[in-house]
N, C-alpha and C. Protein backbone atom coordinates (compact mmCIF):
# COMPACT_ATOMS: atom_id res chain seq x y z
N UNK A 1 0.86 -1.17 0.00
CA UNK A 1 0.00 0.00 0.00
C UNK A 1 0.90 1.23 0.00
N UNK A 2 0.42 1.82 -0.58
CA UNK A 2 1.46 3.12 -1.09
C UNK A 2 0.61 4.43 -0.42
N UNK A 3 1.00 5.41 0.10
CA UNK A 3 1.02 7.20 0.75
C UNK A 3 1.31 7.65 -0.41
N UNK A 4 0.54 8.80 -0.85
CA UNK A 4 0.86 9.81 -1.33
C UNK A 4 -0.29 11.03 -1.17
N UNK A 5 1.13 11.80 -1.17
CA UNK A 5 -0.18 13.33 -0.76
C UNK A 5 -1.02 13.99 -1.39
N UNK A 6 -2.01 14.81 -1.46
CA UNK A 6 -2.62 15.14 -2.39
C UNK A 6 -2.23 16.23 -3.40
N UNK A 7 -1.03 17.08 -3.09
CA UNK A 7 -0.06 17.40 -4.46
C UNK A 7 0.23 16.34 -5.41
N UNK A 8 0.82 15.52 -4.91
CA UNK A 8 1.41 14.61 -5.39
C UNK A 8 0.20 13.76 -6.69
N UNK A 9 -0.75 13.44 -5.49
CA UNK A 9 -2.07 12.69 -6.08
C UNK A 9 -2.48 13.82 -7.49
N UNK A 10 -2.76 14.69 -7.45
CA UNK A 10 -2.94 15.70 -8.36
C UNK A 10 -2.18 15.84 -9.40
N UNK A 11 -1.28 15.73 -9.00
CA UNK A 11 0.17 15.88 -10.35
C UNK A 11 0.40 14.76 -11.09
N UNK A 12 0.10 13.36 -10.57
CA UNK A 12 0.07 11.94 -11.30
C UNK A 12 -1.02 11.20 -11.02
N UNK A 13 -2.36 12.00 -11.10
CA UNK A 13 -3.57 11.00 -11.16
C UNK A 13 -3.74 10.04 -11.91
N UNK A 14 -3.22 9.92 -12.96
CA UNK A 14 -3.89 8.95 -14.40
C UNK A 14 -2.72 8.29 -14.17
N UNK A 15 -1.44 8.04 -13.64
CA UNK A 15 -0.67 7.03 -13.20
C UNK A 15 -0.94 6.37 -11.59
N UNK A 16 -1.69 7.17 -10.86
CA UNK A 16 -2.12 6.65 -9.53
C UNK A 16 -3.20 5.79 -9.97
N UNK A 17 -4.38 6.18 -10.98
CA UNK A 17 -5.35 5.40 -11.49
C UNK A 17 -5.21 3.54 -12.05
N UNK A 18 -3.69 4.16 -13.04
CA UNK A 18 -3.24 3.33 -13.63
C UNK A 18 -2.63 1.37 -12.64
N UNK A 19 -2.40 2.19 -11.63
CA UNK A 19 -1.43 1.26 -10.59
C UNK A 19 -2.91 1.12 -9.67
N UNK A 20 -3.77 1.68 -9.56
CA UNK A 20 -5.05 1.02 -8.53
C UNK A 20 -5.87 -0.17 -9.94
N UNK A 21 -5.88 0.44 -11.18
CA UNK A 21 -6.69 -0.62 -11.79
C UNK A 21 -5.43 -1.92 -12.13
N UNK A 22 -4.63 -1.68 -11.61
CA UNK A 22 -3.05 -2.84 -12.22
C UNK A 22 -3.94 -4.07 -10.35
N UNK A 23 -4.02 -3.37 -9.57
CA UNK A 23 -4.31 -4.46 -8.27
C UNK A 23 -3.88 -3.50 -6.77
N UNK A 24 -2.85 -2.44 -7.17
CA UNK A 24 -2.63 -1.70 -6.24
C UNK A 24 -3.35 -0.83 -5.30
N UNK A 25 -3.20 -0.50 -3.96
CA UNK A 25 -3.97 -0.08 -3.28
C UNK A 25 -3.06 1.48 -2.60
N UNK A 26 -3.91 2.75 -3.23
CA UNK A 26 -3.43 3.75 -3.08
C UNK A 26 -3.75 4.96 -1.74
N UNK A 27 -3.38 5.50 -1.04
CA UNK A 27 -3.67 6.04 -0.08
C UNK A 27 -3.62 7.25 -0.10
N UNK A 28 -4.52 8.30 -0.33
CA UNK A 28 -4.07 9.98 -0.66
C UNK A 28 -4.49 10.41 0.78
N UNK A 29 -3.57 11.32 1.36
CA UNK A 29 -2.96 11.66 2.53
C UNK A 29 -3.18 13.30 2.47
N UNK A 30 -3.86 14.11 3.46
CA UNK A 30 -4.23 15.64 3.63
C UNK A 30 -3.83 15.58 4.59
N UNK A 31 -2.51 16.60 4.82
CA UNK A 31 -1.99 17.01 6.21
C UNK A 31 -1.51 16.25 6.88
N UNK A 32 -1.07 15.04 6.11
CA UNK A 32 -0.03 14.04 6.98
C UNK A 32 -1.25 12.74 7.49
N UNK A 33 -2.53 12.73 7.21
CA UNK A 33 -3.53 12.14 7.92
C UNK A 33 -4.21 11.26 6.48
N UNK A 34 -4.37 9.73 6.57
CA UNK A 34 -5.35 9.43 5.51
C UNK A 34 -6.58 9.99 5.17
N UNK A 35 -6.71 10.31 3.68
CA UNK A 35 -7.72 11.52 3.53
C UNK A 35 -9.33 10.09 2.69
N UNK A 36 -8.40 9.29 1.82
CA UNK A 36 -8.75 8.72 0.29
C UNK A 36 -7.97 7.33 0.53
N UNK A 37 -8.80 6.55 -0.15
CA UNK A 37 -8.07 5.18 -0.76
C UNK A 37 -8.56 5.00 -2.03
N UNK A 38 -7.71 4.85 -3.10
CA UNK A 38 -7.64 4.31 -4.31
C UNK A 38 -7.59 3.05 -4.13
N UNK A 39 -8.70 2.05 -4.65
CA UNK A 39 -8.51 1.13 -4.50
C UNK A 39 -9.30 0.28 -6.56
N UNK A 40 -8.67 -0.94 -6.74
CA UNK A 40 -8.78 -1.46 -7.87
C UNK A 40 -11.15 -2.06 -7.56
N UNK A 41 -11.37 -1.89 -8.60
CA UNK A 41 -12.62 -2.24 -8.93
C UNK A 41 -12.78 -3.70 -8.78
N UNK A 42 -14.15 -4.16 -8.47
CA UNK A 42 -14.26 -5.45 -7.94
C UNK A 42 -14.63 -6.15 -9.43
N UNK A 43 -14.17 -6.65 -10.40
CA UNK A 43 -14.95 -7.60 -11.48
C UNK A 43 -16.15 -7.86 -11.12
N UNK A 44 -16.87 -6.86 -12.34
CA UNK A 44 -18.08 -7.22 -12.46
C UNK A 44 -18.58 -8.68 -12.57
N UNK A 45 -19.90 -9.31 -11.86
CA UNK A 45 -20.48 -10.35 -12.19
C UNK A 45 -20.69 -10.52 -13.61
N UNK A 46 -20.56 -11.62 -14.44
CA UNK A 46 -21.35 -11.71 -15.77
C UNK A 46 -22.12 -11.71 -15.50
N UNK A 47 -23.29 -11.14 -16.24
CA UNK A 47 -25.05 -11.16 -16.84
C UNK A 47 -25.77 -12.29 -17.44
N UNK A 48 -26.36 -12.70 -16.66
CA UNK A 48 -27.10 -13.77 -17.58
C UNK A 48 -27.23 -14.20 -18.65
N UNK A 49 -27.15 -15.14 -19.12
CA UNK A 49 -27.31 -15.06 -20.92
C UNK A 49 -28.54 -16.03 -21.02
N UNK A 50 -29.79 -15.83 -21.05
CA UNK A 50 -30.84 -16.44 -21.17
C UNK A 50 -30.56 -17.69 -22.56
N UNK A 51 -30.66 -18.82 -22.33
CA UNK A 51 -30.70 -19.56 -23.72
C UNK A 51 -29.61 -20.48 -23.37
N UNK A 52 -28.86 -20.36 -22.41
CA UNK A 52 -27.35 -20.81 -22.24
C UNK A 52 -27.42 -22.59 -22.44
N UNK A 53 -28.23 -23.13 -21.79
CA UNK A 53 -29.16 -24.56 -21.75
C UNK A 53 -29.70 -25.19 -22.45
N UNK A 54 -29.78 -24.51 -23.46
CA UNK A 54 -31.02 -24.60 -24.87
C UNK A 54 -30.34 -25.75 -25.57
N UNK A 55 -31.20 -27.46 -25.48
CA UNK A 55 -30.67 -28.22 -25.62
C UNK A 55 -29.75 -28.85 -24.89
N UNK A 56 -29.58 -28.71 -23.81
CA UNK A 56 -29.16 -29.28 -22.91
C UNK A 56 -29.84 -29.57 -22.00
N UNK A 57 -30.63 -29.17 -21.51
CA UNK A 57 -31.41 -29.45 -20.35
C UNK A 57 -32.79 -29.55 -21.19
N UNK A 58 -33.36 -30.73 -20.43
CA UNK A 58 -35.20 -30.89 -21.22
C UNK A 58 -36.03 -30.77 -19.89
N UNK A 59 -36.81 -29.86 -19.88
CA UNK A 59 -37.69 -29.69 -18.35
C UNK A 59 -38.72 -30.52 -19.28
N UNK A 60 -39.42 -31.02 -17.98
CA UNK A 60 -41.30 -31.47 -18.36
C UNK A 60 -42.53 -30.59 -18.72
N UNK A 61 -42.94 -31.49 -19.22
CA UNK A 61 -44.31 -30.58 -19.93
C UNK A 61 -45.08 -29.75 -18.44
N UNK A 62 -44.80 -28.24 -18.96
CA UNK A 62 -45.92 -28.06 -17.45
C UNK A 62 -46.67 -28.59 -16.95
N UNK A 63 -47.90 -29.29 -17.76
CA UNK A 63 -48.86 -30.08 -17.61
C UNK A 63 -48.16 -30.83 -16.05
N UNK A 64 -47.31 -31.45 -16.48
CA UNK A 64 -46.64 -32.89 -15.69
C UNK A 64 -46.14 -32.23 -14.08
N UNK A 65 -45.71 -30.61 -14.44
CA UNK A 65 -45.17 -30.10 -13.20
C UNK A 65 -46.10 -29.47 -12.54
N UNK A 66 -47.67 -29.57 -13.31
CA UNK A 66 -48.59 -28.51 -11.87
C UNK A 66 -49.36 -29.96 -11.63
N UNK A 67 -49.64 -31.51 -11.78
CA UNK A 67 -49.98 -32.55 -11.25
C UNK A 67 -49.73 -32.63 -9.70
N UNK A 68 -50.79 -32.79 -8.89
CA UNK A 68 -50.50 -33.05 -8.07
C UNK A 68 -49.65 -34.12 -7.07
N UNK A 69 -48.74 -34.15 -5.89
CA UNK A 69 -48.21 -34.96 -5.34
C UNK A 69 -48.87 -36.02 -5.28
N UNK A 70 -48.05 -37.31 -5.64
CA UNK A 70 -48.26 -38.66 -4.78
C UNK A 70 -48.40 -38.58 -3.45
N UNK A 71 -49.58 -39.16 -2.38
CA UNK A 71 -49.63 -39.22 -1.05
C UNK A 71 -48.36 -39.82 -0.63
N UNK A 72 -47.43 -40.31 -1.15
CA UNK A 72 -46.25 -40.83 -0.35
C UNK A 72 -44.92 -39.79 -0.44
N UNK A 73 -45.46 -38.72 -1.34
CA UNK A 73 -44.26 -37.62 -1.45
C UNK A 73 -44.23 -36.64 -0.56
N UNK A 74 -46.12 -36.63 -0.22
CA UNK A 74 -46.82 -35.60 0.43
C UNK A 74 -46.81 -35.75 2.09
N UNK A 75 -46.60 -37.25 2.32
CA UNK A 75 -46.56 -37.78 3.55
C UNK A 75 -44.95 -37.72 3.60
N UNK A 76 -43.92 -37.60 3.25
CA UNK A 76 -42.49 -37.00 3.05
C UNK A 76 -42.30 -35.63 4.00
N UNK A 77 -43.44 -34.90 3.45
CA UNK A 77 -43.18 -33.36 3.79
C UNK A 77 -43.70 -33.25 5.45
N UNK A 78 -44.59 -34.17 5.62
CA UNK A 78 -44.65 -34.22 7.15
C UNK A 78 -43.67 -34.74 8.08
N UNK A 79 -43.16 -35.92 7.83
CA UNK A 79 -42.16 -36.73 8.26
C UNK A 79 -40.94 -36.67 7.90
N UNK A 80 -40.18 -35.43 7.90
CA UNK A 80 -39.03 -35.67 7.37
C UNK A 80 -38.12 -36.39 8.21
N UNK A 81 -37.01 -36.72 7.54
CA UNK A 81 -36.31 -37.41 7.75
C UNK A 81 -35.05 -37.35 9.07
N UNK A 82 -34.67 -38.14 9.73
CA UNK A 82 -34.10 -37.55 11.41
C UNK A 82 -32.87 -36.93 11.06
């Protein structure tokens, strides 16, 4: 972790920038006291890509998934298991 003052910070921002997006962690300092931390950006999550499955995975006919439980699946949900 690197100090530097805020002259300093001012006079080489776009190289202080440069070294926080490299992994570095920057500290801008007012009056001898931590003022700021430059710090590197967290990688964004990827975004969904709807379709990703398509052909790979086969779900059931809705039909089949709003059927009601078997009494022995249903008697499951009371009794679970120790």
């Amino acid at each position: 972790m690197r100090t530097v003052n805020v002259h300093e910070a001012k006079t080489h921002f776009s190289r202080l920038i440069d070294a926080a997006h490299a992994g570095e962690t920057i500290v801008v300092a007012k009056g001898g006291k931590p003022w700021a931390r430059l710090v590197p950006l967290a990688t964004p999550t990827p975004l969904r890509q709807p379709g990703v499955l398509a052909g790979v995975l086969q779900l059931p006919a809705p039909e089949m998934l709003l059927e009601p439980l078997p009494d022995a699946e249903l008697a499951a949900f009371d009794n679970p298991l120790p």
